[in-house]
C-alpha atoms as a PDB file:
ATOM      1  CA  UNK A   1    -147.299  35.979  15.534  1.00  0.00           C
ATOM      2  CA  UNK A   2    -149.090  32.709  16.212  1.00  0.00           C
ATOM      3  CA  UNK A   3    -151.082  31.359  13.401  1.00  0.00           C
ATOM      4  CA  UNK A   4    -154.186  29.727  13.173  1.00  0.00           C
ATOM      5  CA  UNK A   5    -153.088  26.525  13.697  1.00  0.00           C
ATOM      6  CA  UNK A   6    -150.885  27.602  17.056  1.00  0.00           C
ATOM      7  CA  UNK A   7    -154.446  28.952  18.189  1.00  0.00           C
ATOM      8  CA  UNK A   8    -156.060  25.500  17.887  1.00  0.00           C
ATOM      9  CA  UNK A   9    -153.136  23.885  19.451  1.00  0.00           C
ATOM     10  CA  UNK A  10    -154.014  25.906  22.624  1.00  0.00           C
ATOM     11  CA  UNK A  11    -157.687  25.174  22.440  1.00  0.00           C
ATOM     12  CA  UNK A  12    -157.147  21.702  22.595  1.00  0.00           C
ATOM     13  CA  UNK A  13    -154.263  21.963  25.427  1.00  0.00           C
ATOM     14  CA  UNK A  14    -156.738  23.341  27.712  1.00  0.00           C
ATOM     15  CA  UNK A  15    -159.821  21.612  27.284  1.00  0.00           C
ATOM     16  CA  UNK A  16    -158.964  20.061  31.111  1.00  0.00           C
ATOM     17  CA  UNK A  17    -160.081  23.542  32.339  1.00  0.00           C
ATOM     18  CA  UNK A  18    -163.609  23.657  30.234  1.00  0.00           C
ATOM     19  CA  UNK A  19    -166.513  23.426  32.716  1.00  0.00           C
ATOM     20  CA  UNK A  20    -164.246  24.371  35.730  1.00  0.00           C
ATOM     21  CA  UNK A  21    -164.765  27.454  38.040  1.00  0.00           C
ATOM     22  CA  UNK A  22    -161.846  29.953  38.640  1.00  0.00           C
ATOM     23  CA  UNK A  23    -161.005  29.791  41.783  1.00  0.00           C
ATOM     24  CA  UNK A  24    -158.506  32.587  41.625  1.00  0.00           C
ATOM     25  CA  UNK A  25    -157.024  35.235  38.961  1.00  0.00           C
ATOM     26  CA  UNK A  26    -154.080  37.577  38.679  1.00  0.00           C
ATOM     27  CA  UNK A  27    -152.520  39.915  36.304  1.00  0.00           C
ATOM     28  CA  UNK A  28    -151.525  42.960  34.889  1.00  0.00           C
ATOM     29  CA  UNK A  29    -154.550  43.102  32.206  1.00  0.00           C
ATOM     30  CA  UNK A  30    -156.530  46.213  32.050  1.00  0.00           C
ATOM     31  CA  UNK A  31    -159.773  44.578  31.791  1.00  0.00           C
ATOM     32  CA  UNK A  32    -161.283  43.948  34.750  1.00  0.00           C
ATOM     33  CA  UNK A  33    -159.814  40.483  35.652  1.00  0.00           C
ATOM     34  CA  UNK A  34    -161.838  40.082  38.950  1.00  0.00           C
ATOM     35  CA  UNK A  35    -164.965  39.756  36.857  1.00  0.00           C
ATOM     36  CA  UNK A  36    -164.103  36.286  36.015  1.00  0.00           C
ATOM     37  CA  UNK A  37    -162.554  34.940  39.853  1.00  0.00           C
ATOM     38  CA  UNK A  38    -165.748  32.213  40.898  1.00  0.00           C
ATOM     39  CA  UNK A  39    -167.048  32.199  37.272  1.00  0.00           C
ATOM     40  CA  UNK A  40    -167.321  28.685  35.278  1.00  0.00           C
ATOM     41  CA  UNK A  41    -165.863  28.286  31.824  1.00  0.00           C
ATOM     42  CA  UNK A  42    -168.730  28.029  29.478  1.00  0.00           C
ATOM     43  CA  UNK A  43    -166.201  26.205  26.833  1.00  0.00           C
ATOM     44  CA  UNK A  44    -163.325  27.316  24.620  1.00  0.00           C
ATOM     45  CA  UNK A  45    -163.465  28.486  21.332  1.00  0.00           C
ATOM     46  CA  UNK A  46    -160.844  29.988  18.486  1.00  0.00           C
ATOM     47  CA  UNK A  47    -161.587  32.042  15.395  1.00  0.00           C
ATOM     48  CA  UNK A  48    -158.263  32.244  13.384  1.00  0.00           C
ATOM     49  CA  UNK A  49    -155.647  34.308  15.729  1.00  0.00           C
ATOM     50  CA  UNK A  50    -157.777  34.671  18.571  1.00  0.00           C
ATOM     51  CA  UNK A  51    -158.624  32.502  21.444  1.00  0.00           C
ATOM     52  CA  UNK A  52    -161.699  32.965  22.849  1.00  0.00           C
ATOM     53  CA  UNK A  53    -162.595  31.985  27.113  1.00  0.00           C
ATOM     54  CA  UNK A  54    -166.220  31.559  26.568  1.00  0.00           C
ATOM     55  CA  UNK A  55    -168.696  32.467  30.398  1.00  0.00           C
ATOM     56  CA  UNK A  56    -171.666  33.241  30.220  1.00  0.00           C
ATOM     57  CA  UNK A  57    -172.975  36.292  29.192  1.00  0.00           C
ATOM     58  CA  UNK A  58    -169.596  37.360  27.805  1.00  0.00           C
ATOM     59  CA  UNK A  59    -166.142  36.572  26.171  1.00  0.00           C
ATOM     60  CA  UNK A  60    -162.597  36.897  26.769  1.00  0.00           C
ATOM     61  CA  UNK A  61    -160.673  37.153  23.659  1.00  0.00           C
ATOM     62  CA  UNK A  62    -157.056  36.545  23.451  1.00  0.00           C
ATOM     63  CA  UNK A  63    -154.882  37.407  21.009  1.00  0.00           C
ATOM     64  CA  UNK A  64    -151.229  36.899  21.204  1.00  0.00           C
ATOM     65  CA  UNK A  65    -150.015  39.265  18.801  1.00  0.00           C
ATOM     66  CA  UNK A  66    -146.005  39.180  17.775  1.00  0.00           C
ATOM     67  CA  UNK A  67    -144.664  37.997  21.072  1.00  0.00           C
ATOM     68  CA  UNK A  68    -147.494  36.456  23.326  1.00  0.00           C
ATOM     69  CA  UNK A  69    -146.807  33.500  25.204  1.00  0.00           C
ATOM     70  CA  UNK A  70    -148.736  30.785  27.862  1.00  0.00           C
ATOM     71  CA  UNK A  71    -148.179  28.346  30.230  1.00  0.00           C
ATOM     72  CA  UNK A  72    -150.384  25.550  31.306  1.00  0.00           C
ATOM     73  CA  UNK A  73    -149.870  24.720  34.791  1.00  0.00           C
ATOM     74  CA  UNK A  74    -146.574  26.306  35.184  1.00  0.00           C
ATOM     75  CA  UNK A  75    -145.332  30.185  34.963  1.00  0.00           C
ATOM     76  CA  UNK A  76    -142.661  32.213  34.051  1.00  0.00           C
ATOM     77  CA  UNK A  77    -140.889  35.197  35.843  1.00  0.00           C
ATOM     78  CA  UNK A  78    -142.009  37.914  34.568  1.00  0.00           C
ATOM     79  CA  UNK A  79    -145.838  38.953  35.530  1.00  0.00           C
ATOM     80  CA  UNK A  80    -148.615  37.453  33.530  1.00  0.00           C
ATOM     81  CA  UNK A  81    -151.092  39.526  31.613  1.00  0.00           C
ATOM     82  CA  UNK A  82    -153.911  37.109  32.698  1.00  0.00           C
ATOM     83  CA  UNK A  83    -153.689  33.868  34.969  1.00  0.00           C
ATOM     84  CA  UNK A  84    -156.602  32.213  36.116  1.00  0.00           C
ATOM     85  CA  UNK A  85    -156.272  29.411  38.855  1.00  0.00           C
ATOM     86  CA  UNK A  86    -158.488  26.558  38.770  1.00  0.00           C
ATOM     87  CA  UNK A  87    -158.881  23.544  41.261  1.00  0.00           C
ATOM     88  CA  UNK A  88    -156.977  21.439  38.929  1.00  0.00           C
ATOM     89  CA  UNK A  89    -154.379  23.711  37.854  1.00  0.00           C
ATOM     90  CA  UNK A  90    -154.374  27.239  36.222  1.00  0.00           C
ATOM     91  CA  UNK A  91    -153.367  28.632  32.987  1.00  0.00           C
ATOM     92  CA  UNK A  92    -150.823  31.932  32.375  1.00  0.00           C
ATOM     93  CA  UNK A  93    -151.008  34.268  29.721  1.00  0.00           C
ATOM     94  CA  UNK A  94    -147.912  36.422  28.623  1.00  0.00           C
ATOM     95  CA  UNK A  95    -147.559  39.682  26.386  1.00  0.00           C
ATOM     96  CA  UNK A  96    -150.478  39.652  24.371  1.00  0.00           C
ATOM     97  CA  UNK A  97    -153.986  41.671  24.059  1.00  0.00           C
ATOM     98  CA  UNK A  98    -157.240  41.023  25.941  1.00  0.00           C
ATOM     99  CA  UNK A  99    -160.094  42.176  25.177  1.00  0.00           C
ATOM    100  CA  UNK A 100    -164.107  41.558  26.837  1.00  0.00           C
ATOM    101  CA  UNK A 101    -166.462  40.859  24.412  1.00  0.00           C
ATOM    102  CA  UNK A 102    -170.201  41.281  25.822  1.00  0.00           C
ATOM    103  CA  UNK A 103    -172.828  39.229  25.111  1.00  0.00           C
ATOM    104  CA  UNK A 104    -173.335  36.285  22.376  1.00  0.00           C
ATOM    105  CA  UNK A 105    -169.774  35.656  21.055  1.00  0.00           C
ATOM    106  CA  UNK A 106    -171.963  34.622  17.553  1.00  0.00           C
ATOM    107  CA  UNK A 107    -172.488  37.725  17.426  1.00  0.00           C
ATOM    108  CA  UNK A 108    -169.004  38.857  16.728  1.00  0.00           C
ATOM    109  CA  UNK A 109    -167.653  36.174  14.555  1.00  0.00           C
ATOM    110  CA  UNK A 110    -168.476  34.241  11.289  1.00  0.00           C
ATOM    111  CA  UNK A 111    -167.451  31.256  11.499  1.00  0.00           C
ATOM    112  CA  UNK A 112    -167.566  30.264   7.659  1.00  0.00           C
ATOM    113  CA  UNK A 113    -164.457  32.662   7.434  1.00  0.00           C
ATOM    114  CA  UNK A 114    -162.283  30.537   9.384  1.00  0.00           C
ATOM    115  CA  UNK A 115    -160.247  27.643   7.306  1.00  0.00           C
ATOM    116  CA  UNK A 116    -159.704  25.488  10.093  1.00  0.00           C
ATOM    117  CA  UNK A 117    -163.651  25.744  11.479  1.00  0.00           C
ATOM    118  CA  UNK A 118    -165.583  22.985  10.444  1.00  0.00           C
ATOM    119  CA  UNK A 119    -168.113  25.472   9.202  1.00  0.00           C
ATOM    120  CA  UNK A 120    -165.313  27.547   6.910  1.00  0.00           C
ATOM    121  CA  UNK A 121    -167.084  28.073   3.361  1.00  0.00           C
ATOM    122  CA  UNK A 122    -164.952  27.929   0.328  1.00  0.00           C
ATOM    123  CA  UNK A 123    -167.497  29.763  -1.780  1.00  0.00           C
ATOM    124  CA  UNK A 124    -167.535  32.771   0.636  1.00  0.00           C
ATOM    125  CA  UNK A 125    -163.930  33.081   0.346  1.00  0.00           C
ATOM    126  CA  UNK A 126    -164.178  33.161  -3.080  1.00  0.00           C
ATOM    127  CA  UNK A 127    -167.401  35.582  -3.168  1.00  0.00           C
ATOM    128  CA  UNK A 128    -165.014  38.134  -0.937  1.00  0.00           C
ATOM    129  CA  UNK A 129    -161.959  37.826  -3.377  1.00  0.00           C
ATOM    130  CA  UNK A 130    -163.956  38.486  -6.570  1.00  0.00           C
ATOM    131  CA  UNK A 131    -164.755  41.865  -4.893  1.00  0.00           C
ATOM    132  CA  UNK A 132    -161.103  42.899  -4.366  1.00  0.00           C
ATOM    133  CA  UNK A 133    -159.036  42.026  -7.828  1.00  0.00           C
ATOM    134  CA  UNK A 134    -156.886  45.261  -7.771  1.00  0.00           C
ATOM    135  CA  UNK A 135    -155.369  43.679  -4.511  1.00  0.00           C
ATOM    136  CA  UNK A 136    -152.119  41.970  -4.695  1.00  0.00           C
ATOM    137  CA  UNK A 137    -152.892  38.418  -3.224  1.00  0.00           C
ATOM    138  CA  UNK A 138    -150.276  38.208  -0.714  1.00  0.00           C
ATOM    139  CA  UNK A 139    -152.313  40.770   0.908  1.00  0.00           C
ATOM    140  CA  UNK A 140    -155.560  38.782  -0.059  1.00  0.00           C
ATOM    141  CA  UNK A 141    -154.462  35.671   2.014  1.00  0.00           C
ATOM    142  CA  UNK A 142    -153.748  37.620   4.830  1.00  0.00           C
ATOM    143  CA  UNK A 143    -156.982  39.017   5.170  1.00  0.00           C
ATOM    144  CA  UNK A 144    -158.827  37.886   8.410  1.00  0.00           C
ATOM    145  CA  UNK A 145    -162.095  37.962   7.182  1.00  0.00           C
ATOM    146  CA  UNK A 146    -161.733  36.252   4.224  1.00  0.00           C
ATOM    147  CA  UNK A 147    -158.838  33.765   5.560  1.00  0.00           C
ATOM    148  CA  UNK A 148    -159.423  33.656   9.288  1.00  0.00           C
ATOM    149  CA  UNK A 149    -155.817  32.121  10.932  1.00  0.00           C
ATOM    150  CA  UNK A 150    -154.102  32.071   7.477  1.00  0.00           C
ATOM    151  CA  UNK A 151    -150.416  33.750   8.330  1.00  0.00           C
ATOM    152  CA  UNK A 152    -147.459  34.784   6.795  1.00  0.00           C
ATOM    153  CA  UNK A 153    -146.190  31.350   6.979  1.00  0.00           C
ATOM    154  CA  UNK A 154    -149.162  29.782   5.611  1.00  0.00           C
ATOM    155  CA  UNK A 155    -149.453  32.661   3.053  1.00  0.00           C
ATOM    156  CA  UNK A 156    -145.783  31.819   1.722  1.00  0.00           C
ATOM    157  CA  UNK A 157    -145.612  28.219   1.319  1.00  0.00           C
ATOM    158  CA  UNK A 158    -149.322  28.127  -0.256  1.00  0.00           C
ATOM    159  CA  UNK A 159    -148.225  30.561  -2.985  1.00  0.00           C
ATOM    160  CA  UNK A 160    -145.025  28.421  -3.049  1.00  0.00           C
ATOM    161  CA  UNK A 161    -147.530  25.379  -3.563  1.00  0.00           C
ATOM    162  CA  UNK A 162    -149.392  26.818  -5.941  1.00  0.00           C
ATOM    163  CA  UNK A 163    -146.913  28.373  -8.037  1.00  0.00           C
ATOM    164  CA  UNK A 164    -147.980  31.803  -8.017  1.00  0.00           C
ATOM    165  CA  UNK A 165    -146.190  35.228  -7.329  1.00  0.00           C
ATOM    166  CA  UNK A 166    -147.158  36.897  -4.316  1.00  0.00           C
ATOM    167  CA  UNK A 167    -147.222  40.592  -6.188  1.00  0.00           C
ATOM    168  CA  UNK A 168    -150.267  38.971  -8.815  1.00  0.00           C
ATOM    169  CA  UNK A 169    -153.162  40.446  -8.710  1.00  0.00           C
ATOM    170  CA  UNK A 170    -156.315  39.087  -7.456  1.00  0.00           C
ATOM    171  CA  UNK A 171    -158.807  39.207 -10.471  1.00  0.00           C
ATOM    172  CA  UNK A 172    -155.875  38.926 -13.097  1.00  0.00           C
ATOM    173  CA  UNK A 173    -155.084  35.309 -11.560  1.00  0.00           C
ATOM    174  CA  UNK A 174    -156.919  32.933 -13.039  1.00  0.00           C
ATOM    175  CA  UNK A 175    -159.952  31.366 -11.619  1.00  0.00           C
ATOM    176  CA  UNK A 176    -159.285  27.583 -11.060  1.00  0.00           C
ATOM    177  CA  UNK A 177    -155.900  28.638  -9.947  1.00  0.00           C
ATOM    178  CA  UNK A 178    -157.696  31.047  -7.282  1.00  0.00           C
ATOM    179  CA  UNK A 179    -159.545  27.746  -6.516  1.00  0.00           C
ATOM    180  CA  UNK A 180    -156.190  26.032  -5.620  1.00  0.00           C
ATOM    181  CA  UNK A 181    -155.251  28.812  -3.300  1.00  0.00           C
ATOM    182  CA  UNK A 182    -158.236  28.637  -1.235  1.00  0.00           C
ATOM    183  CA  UNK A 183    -158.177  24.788  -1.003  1.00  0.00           C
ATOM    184  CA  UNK A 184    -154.959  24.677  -0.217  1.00  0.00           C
ATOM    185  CA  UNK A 185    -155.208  27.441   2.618  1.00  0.00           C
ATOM    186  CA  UNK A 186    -157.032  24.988   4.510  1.00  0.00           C
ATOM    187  CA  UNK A 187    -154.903  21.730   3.462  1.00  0.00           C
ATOM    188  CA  UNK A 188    -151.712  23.635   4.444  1.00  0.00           C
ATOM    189  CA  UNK A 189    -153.178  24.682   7.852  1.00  0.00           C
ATOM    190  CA  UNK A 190    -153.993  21.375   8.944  1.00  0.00           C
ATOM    191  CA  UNK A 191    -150.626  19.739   8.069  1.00  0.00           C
ATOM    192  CA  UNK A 192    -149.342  23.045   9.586  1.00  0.00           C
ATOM    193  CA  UNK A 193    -151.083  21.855  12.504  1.00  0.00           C
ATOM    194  CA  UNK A 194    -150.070  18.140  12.845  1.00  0.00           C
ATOM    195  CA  UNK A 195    -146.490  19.352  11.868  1.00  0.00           C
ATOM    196  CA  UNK A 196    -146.297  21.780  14.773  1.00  0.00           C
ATOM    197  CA  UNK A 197    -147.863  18.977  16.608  1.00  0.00           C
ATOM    198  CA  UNK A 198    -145.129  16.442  16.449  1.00  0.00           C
ATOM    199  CA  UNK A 199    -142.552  19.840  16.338  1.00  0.00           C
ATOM    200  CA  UNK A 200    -140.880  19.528  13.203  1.00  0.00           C
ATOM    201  CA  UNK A 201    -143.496  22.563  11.043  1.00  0.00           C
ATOM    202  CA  UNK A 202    -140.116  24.110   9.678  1.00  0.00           C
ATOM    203  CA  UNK A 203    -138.613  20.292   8.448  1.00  0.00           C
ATOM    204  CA  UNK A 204    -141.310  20.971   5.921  1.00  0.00           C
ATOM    205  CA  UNK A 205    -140.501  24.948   4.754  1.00  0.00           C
ATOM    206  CA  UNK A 206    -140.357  24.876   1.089  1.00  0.00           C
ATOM    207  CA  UNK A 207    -140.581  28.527   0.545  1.00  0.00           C
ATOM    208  CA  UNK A 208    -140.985  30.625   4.313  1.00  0.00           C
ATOM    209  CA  UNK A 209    -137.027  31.772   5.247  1.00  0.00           C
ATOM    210  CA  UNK A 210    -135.750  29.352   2.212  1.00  0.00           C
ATOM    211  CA  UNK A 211    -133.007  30.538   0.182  1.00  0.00           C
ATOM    212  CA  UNK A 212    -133.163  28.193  -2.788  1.00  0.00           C
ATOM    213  CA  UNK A 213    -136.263  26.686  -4.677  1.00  0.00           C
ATOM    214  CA  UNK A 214    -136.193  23.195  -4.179  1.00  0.00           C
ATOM    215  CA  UNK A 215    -137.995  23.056  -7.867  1.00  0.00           C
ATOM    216  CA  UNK A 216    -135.437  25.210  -9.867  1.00  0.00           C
ATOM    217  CA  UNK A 217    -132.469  25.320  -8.408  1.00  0.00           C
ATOM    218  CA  UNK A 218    -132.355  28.696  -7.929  1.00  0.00           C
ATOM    219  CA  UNK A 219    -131.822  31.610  -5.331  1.00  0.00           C
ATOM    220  CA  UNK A 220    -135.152  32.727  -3.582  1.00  0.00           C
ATOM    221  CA  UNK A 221    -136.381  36.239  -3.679  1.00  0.00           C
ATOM    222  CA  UNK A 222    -136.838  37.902  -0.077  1.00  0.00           C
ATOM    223  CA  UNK A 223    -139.389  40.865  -0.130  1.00  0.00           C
ATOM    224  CA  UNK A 224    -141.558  42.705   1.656  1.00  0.00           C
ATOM    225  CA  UNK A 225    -144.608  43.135  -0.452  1.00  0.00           C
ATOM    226  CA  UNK A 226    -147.780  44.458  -0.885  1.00  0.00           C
ATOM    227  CA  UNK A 227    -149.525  46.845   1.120  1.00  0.00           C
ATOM    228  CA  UNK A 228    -149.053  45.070   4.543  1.00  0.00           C
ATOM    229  CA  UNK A 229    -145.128  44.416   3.654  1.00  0.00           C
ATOM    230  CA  UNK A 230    -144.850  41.338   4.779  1.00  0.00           C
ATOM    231  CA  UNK A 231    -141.687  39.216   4.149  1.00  0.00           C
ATOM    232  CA  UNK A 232    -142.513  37.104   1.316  1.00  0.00           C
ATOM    233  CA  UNK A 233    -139.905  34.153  -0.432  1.00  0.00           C
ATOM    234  CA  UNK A 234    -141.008  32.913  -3.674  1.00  0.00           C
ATOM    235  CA  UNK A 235    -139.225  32.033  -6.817  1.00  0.00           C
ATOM    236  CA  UNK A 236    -139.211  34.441 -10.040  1.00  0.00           C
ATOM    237  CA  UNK A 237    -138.597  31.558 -11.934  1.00  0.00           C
ATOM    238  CA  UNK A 238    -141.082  29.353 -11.433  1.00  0.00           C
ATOM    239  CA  UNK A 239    -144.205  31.627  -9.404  1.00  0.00           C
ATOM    240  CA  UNK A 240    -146.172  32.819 -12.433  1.00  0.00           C
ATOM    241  CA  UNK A 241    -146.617  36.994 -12.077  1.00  0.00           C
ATOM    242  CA  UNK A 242    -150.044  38.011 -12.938  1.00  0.00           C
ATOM    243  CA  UNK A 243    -150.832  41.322 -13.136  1.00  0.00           C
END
């Protein structure tokens, strides 16, 4: 599933087609695609895993779930949930979920909840996780509305980073260390993002798929844990348990 970070990537790749008119659109979606055909892209916007066509009136939100895929002026064989033709060029979307969202996309996102936004709060984040502490934090970083775009790759190398088991509890970790997690949710994401950038984001794996901790010297754990069993890798060793 694309992260955060793959989201902005794709915002910025298509900026070419903001202000344009589409001239033409195709695809197996079962929204009704022929809404948008002679319609002018407002501008493009993302909120953590989901990449938002902005018109106006109304929003088309994208998300790519496990296996979505797109192509900028090119295509691939099989049929494309969405493509929209413009005059200079047109943009494919493959396997993933799309969804209309009426009216003023504000309305439907906070924006202080996403850690790459410029307008991501810190303090929010940390408001939201003081209200959970019997939830193990590998759940806590996955959260969308607290950690808009934070994945499970981002959730295992910041707990890697930080040094702290991803079974801990929320309120039994303590507070400046809960800082570090939520500042380094947003550091990680934007070297996540200039990594992926220049295509060598798993060079830099420390923990994600790892067998050994580079700090100890010693085998990995693999696990699927907490409530959303997620594959997590982290080191018994050296990840401090708090529960």
């Amino acid at each position: 599933m694309p992260e955060g970070p793959s989201i902005v990537i794709l915002k910025e790749e298509v900026q070419q087609f903001a202000g344009q008119k589409i001239i033409d659109v195709s695809g197996n979606s079962s929204i009704d695609i022929l809404r948008l055909k002679n319609k002018t892209i407002f501008e493009f916007k993302s909120w953590g895993k989901h990449f938002l066509i902005c018109f106006d009136g109304f929003t088309v939100k994208i998300h790519m779930l496990m296996f979505g895929t797109y192509r900028i002026n090119d295509t691939k064989e099989t049929t494309a949930r969405l493509s929209m033709v413009f005059a200079n060029g047109e943009i494919n979307f493959y396997t993933c979920s799309i969804k209309i969202l009426e009216g003023n996309i504000n309305l439907y996102y906070d924006w202080e909840e996403d850690v790459m936004n410029e307008n991501w709060d810190p303090k929010k984040a940390k408001k939201s996780l003081d209200k959970i502490p019997k939830k193990m934090i590998c759940d806590a970083l996955l959260e969308q509305n607290i950690f808009s775009g934070v994945g499970n790759i981002i959730k295992n190398e910041v707990l890697y980073r930080c040094k702290i088991h991803p079974e801990s509890l929320v309120g039994k970790i303590p507070s400046e260390d809960i800082q570090k997690l939520i500042d380094e949710s947003v550091i990680y994401s934007f070297q996540f993002l200039n990594w992926k950038k220049m295509n060598e984001l798993k060079k830099h794996w420390l923990a994600h798929t790892k067998k050994v901790c580079v700090r100890c010297n010693l085998p990995l754990q693999k696990k699927y844990t907490g409530v959303k069993k997620r594959r997590s890798f982290f080191c018994t060793n050296c990840q401090e348990l708090y529960q």
